[in-house]
N, C-alpha and C. Protein backbone atom coordinates (compact mmCIF):
# COMPACT_ATOMS: atom_id res chain seq x y z
N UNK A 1 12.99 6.36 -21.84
CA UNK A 1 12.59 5.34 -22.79
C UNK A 1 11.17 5.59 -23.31
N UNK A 2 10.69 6.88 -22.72
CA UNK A 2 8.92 7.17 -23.39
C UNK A 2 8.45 5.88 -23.25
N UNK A 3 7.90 5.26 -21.72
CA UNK A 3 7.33 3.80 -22.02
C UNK A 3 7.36 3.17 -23.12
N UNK A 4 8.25 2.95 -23.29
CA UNK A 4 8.73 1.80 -25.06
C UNK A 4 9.00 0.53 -24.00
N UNK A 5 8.79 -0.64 -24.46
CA UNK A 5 9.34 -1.88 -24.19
C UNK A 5 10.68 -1.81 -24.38
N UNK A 6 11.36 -2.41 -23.37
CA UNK A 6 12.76 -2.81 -24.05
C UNK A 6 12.68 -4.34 -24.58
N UNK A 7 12.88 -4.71 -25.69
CA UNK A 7 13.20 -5.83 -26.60
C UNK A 7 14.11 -6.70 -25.70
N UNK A 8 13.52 -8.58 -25.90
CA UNK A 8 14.04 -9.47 -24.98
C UNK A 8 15.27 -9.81 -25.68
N UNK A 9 16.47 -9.96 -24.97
CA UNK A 9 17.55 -9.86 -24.98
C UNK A 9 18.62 -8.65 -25.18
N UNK A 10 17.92 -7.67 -25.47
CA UNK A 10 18.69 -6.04 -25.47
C UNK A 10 19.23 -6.11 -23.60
N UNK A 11 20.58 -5.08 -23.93
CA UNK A 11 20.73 -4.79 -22.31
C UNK A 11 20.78 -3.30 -22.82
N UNK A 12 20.50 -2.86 -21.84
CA UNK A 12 20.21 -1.03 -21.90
C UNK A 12 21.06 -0.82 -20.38
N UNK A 13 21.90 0.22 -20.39
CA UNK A 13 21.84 0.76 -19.07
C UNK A 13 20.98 0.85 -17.94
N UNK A 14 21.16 0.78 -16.75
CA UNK A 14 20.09 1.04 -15.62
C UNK A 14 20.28 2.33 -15.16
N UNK A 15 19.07 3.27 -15.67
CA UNK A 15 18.66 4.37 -15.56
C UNK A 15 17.08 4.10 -14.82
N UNK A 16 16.50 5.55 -14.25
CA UNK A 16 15.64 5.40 -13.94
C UNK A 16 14.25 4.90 -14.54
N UNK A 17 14.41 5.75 -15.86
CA UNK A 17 13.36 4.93 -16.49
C UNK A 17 13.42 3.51 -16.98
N UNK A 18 14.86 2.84 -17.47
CA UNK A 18 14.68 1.69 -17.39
C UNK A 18 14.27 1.14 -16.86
N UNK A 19 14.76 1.23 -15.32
CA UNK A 19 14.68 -0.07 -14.21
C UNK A 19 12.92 0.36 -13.96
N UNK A 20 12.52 1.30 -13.91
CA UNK A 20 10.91 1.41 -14.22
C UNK A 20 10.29 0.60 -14.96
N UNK A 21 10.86 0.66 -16.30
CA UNK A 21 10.04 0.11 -17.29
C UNK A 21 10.50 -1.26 -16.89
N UNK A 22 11.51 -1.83 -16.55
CA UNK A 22 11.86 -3.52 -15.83
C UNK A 22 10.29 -4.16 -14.68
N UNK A 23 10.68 -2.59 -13.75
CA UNK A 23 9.97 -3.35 -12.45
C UNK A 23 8.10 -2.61 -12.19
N UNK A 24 7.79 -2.39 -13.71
CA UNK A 24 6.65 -2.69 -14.12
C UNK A 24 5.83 -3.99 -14.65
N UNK A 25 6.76 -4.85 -14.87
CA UNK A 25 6.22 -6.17 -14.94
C UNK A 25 6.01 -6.65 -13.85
N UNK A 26 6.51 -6.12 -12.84
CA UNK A 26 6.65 -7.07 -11.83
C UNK A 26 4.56 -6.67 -11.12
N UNK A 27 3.83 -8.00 -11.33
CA UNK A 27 2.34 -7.81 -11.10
C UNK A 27 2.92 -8.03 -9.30
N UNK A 28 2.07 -6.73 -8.44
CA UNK A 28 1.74 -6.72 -7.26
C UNK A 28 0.40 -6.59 -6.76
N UNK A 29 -0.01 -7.09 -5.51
CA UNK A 29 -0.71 -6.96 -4.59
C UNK A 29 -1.22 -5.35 -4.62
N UNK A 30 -2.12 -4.77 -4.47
CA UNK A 30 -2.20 -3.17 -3.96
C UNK A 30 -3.02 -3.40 -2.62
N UNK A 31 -2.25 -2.56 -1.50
CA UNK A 31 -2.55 -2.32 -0.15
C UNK A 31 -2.97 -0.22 -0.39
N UNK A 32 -3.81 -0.51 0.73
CA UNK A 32 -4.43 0.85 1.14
C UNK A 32 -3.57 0.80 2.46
N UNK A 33 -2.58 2.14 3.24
CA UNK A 33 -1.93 2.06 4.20
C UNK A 33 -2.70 3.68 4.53
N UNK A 34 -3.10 3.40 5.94
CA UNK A 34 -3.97 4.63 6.69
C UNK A 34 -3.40 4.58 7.96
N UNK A 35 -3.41 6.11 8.30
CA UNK A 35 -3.17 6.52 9.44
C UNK A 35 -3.57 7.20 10.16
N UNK A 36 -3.99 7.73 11.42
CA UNK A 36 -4.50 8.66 11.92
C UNK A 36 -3.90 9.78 12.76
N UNK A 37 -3.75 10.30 11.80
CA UNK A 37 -2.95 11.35 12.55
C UNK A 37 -3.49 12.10 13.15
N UNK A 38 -2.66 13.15 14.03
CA UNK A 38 -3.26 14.21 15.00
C UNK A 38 -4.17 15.41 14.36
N UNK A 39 -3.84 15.45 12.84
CA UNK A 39 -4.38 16.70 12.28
C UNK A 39 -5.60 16.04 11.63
N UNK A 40 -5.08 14.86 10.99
CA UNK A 40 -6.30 14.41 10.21
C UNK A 40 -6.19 12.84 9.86
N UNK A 41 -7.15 12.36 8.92
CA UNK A 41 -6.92 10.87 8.26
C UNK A 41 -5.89 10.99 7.62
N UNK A 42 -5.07 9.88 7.39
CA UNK A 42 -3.91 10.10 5.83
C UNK A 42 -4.10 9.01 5.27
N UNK A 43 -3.75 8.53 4.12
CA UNK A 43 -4.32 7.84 3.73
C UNK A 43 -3.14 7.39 2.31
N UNK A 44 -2.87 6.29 1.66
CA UNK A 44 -2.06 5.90 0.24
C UNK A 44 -2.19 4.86 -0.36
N UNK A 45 -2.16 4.78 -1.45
CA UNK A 45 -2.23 3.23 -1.72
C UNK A 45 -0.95 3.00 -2.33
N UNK A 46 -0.32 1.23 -1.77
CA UNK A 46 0.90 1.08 -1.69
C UNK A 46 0.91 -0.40 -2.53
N UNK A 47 1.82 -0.34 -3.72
CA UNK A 47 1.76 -2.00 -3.88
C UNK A 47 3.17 -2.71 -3.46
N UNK A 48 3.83 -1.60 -2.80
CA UNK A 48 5.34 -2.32 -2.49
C UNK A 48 4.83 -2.51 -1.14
N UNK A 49 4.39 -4.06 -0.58
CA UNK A 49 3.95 -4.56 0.41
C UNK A 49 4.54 -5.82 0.54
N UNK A 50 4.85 -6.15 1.69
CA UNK A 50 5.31 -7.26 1.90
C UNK A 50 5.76 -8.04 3.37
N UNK A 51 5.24 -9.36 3.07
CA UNK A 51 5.41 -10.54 4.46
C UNK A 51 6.77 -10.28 5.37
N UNK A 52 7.00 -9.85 6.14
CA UNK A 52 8.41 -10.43 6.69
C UNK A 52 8.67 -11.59 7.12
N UNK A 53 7.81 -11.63 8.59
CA UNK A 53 8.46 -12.28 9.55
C UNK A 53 6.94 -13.20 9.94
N UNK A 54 6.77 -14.42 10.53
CA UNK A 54 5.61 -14.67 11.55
C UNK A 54 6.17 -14.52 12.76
N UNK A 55 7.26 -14.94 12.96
CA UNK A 55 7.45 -14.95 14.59
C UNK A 55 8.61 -14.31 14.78
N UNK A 56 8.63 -13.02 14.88
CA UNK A 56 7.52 -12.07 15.40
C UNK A 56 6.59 -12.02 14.16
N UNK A 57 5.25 -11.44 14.03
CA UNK A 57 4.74 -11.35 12.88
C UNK A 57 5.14 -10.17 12.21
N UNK A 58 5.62 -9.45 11.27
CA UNK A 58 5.99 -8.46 10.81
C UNK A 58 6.15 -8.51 9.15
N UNK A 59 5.63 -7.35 9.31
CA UNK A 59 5.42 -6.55 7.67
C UNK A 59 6.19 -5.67 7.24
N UNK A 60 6.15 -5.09 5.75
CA UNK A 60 6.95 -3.79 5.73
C UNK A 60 6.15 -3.21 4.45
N UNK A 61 6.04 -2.01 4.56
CA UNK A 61 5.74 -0.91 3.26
C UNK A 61 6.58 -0.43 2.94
N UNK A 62 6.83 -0.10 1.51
CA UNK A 62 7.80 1.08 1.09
C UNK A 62 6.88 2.25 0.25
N UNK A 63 7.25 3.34 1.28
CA UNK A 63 6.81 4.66 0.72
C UNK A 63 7.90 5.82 0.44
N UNK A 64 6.77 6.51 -0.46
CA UNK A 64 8.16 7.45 -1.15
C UNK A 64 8.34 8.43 -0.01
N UNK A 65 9.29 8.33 0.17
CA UNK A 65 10.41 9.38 1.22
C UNK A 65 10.10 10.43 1.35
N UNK A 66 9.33 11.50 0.19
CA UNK A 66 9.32 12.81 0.49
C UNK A 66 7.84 12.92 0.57
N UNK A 67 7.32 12.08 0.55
CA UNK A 67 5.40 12.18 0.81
C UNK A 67 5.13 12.13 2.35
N UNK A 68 3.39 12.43 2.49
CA UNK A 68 3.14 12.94 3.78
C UNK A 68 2.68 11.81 4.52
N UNK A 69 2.40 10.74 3.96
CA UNK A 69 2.48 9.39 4.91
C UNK A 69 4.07 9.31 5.46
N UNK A 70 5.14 9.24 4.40
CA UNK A 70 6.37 8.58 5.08
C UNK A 70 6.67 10.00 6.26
N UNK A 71 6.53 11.38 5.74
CA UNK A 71 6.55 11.62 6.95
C UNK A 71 5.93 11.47 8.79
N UNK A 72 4.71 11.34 8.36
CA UNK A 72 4.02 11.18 9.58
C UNK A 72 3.98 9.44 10.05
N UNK A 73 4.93 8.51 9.28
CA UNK A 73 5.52 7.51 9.71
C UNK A 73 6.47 7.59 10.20
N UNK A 74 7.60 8.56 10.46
CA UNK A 74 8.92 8.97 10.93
C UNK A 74 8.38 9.30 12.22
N UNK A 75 7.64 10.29 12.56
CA UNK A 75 7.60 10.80 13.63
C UNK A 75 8.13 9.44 14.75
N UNK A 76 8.42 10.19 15.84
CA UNK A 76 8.56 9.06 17.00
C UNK A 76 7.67 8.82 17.68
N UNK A 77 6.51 9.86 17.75
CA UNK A 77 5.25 9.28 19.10
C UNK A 77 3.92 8.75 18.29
N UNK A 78 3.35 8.46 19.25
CA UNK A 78 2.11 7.68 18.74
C UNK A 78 0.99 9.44 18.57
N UNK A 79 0.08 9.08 18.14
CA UNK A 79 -0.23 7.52 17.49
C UNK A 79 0.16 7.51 15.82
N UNK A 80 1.44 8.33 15.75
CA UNK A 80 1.53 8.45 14.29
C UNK A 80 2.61 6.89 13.76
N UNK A 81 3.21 6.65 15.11
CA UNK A 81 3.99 5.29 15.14
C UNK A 81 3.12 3.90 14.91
N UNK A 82 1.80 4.33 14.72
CA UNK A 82 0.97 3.05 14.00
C UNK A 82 0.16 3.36 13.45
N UNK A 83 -0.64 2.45 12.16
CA UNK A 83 -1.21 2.71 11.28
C UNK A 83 -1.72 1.30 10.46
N UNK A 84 -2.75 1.51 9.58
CA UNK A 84 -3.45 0.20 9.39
C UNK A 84 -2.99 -0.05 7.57
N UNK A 85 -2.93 -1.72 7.83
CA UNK A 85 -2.45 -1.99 5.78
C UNK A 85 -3.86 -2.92 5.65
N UNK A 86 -4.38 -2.27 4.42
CA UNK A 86 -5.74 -3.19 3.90
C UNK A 86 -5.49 -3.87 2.59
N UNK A 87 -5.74 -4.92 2.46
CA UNK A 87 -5.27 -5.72 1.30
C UNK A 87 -6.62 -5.70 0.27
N UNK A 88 -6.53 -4.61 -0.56
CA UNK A 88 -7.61 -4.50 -1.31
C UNK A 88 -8.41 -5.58 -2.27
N UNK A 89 -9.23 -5.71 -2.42
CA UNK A 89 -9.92 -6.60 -3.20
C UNK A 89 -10.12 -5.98 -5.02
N UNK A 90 -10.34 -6.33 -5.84
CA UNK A 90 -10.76 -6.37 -7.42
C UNK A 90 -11.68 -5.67 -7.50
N UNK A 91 -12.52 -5.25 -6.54
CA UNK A 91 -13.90 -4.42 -6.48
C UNK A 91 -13.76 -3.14 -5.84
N UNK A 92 -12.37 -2.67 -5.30
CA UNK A 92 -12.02 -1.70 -4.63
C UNK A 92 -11.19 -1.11 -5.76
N UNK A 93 -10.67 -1.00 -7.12
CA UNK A 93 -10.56 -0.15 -8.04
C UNK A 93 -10.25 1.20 -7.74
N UNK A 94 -11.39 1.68 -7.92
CA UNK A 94 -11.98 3.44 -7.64
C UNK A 94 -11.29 3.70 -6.45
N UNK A 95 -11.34 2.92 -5.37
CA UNK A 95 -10.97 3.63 -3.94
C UNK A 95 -9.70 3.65 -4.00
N UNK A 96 -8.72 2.62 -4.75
CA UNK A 96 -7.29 2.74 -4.67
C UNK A 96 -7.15 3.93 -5.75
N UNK A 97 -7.65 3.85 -6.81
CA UNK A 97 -7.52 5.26 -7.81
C UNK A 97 -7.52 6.30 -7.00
N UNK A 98 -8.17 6.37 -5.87
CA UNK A 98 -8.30 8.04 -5.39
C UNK A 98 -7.75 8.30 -4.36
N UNK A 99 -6.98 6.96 -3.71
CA UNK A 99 -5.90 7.38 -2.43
C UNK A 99 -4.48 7.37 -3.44
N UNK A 100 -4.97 7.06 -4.78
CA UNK A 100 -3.10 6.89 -5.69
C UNK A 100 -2.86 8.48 -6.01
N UNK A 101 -4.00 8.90 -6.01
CA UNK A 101 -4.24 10.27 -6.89
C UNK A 101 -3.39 11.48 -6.23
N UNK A 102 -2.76 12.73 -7.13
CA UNK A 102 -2.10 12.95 -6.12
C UNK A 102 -2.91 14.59 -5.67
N UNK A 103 -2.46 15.21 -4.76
CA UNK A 103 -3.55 15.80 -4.13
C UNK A 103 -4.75 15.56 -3.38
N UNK A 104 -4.74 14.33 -3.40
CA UNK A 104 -6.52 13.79 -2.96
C UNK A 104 -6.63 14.42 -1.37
N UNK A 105 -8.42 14.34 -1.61
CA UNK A 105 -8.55 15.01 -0.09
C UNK A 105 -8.14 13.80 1.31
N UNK A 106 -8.73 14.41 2.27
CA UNK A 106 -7.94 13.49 3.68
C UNK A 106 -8.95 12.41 3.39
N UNK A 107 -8.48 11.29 4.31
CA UNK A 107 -8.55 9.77 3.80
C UNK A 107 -10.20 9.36 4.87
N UNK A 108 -10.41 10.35 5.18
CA UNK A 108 -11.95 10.99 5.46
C UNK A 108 -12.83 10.75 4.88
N UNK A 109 -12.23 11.95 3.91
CA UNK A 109 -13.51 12.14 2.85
C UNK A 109 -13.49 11.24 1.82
N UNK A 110 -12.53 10.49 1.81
CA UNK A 110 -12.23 9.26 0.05
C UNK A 110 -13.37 8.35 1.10
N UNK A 111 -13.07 8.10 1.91
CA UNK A 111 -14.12 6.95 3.02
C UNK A 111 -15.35 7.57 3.42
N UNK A 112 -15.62 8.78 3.59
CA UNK A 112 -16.80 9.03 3.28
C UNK A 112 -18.17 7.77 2.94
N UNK A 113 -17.94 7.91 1.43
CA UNK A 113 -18.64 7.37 0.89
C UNK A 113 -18.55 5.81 0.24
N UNK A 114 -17.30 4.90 1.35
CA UNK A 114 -17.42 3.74 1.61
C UNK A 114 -17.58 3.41 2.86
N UNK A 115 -17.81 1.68 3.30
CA UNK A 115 -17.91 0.81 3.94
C UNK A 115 -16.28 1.01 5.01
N UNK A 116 -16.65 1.35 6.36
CA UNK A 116 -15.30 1.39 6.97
C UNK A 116 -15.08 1.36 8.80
N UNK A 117 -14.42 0.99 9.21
CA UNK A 117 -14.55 0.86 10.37
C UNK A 117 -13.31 1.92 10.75
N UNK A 118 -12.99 2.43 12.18
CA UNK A 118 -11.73 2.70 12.84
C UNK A 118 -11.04 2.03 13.51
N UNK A 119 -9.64 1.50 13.65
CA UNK A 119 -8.94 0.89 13.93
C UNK A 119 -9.10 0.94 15.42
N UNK A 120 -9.12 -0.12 16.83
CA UNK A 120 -9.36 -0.21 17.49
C UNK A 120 -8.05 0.42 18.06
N UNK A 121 -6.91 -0.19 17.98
CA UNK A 121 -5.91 0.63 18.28
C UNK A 121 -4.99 1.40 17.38
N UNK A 122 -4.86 1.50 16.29
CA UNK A 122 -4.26 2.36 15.45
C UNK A 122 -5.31 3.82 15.47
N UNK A 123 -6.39 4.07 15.83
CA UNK A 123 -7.40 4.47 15.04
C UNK A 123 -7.48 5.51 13.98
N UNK A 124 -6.89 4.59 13.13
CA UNK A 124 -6.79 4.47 11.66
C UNK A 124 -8.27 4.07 11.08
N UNK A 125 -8.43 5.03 10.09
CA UNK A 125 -9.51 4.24 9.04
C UNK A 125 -9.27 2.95 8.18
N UNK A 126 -10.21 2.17 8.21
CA UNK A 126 -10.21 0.99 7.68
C UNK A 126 -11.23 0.38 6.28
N UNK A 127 -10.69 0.47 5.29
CA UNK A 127 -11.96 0.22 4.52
C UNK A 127 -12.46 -1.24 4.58
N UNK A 128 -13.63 -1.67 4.91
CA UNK A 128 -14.19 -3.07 4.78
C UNK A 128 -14.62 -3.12 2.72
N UNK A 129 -14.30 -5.32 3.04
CA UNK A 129 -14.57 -5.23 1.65
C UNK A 129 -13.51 -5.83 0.97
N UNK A 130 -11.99 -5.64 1.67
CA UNK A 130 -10.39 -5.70 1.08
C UNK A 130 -10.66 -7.28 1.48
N UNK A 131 -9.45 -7.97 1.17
CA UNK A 131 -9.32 -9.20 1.49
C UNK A 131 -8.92 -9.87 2.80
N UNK A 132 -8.28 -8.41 3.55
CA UNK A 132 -7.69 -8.69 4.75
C UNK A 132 -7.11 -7.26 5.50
N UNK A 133 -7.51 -6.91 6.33
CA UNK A 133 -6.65 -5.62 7.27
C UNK A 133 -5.83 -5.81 8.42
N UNK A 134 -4.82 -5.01 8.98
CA UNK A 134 -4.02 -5.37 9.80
C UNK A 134 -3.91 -4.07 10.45
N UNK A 135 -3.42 -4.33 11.86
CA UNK A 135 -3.24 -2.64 12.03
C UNK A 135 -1.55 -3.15 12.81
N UNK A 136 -0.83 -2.47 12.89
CA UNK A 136 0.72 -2.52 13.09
C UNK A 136 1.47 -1.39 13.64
N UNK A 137 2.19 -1.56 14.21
CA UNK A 137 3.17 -0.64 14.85
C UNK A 137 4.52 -0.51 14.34
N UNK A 138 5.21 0.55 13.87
CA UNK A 138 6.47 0.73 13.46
C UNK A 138 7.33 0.55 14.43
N UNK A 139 8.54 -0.54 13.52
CA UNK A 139 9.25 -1.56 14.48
C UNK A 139 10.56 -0.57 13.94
N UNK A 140 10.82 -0.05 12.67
CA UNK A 140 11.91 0.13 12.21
C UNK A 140 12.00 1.32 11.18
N UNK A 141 12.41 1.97 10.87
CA UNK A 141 12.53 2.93 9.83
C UNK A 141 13.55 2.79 8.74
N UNK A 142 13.53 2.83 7.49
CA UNK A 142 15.22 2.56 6.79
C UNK A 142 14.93 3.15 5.57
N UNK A 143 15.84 4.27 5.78
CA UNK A 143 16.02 5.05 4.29
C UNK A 143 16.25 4.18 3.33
N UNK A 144 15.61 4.27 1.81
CA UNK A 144 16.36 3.24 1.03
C UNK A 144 15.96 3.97 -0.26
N UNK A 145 17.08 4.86 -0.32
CA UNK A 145 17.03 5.90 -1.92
C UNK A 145 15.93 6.66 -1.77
N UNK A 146 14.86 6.59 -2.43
CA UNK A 146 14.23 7.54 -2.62
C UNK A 146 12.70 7.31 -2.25
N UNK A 147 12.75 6.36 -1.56
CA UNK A 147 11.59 5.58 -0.34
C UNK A 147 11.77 5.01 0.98
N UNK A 148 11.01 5.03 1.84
CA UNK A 148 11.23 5.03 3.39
C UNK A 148 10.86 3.47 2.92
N UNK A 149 11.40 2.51 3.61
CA UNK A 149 10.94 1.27 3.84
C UNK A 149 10.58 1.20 5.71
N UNK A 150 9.61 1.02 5.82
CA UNK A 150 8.52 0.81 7.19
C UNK A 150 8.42 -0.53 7.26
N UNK A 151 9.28 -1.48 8.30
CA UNK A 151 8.72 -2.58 8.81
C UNK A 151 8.04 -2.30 10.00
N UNK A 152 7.28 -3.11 10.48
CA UNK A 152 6.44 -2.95 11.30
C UNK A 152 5.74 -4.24 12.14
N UNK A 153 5.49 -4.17 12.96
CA UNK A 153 4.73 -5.55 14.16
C UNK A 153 3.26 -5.21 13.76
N UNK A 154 2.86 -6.07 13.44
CA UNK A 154 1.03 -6.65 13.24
C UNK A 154 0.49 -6.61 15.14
N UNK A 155 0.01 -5.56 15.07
CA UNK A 155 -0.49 -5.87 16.53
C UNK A 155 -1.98 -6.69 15.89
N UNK A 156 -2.78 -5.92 15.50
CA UNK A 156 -4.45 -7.33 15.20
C UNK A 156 -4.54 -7.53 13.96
N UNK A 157 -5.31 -8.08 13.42
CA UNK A 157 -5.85 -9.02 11.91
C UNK A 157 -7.61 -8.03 12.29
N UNK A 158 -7.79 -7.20 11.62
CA UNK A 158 -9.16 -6.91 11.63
C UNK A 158 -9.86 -7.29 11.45
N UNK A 159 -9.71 -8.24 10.19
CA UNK A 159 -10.72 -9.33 9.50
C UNK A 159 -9.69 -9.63 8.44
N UNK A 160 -9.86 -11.13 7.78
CA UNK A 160 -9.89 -11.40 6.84
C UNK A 160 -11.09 -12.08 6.28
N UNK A 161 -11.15 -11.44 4.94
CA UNK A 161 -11.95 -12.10 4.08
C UNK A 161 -12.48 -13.91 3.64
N UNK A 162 -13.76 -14.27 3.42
CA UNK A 162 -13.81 -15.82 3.51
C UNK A 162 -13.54 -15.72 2.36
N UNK A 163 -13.77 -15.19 1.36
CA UNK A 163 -13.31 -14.87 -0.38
C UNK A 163 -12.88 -13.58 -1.10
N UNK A 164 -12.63 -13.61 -1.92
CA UNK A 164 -12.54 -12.55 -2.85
C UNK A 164 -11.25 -12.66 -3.90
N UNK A 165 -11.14 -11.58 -4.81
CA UNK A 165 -9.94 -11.53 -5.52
C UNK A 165 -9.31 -9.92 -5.28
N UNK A 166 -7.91 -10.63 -5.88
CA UNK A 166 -7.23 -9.42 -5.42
C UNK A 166 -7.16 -8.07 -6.19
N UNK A 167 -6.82 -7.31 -5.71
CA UNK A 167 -6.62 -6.15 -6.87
C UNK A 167 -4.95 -5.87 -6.96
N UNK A 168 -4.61 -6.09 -8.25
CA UNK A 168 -3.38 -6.17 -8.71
C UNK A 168 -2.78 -4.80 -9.58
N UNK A 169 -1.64 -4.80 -9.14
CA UNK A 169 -0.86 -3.68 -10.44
C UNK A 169 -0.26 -4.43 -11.41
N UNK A 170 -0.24 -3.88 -12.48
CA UNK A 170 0.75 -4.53 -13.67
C UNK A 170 0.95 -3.48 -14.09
N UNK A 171 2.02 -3.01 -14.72
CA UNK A 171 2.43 -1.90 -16.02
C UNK A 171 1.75 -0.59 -15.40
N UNK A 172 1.43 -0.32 -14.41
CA UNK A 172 0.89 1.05 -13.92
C UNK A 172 -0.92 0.82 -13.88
N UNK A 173 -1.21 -0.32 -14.60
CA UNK A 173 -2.68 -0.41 -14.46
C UNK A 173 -3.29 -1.05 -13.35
N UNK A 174 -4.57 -1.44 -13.52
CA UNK A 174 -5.13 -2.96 -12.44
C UNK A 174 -5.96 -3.22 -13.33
N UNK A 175 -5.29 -4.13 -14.11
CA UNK A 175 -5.90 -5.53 -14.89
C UNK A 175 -6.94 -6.23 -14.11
N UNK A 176 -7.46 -6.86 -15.38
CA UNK A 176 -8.45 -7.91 -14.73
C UNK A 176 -8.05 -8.74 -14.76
N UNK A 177 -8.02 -9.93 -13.75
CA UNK A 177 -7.77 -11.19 -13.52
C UNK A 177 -8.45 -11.95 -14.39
N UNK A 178 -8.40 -12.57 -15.39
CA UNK A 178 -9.57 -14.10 -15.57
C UNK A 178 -8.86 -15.31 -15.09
N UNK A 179 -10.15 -15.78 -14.87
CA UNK A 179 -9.81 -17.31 -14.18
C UNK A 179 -8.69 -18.11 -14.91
N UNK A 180 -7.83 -18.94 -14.62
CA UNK A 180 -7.31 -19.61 -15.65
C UNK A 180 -8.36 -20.85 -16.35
N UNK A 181 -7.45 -21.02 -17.94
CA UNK A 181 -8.76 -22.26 -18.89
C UNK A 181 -8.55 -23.55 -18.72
N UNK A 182 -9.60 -23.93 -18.59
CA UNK A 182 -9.90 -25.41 -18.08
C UNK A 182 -9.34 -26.24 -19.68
């Protein structure tokens, strides 16, 4: 469809680029998901994030299947079986640009030159700053087409934030929020 809109009330087949160009409206959350692996940091930014469960508390990511996070989320032993989700903030931009990017160096050097702690038990890198971090353990694995969906148990809350705004996807971008008018 060469990113063209499809026109409201047209039905088009569901092809890949359609259902793309569909579930580009859909405005998400963007999470930073880090891990620490045996070789190195890894590092992605993910906006298919989402609540499961509180009791148990549980989350899930969906990552693409043939990338080097979902692999080193498969593995069976630790500590690649846990890993930390940061709920980025509006001011974290740049840092999600360069864990989206593809090639980027290890999730090291993107943190380098931010604000970050290591995960007490994941020890996963953590960027401070996001709205909220979690570090979690893989509860489940589930192929689903052409992305791994990762639920997972919240073992701690690293911090959450007393404020901030979020950093959002829309249409492939991160818009700016304005306040709504009085």
């Amino acid at each position: 469809m060469d990113n063209q809109l499809i026109p409201n009330g047209s039905v088009v087949p569901a092809s890949a680029p359609t259902v793309y160009e569909a579930l580009a409206a859909w405005a998400a959350g963007v999470t930073l998901v880090t891990i620490n692996d045996d070789r190195d940091d890894v590092g992605t930014t993910v906006s298919a994030f989402i609540p499961v469960s509180l009791d148990p508390p549980l989350v899930a990511v969906s990552l693409i299947a043939g990338s080097y996070p979902a692999e080193v989320l498969s593995r069976p032993s630790l500590p690649a079986a846990q890993f930390a989700v940061t709920l980025l903030s509006s001011s974290q931009k740049v840092l999600a640009g360069q864990f989206a990017a593809e090639g980027h160096p290890s999730a090291r050097l993107i943190l380098d030159a931010a604000p970050h702690v290591r995960g007490a038990s994941s020890g996963a890198l953590i960027p401070t700053g996001g709205l909220t971090a979690l570090e979690c353990s893989v509860a489940r694995r589930v192929p689903a087409g052409d992305h791994l969906l990762v639920i997972s148990k919240v073992e701690h809350v690293v911090y959450v934030a007393e404020s901030g705004d979020p950093l959002v996807r829309f249409r492939g971008r991160y818009p700016v929020l304005s306040p709504p008018s009085t």
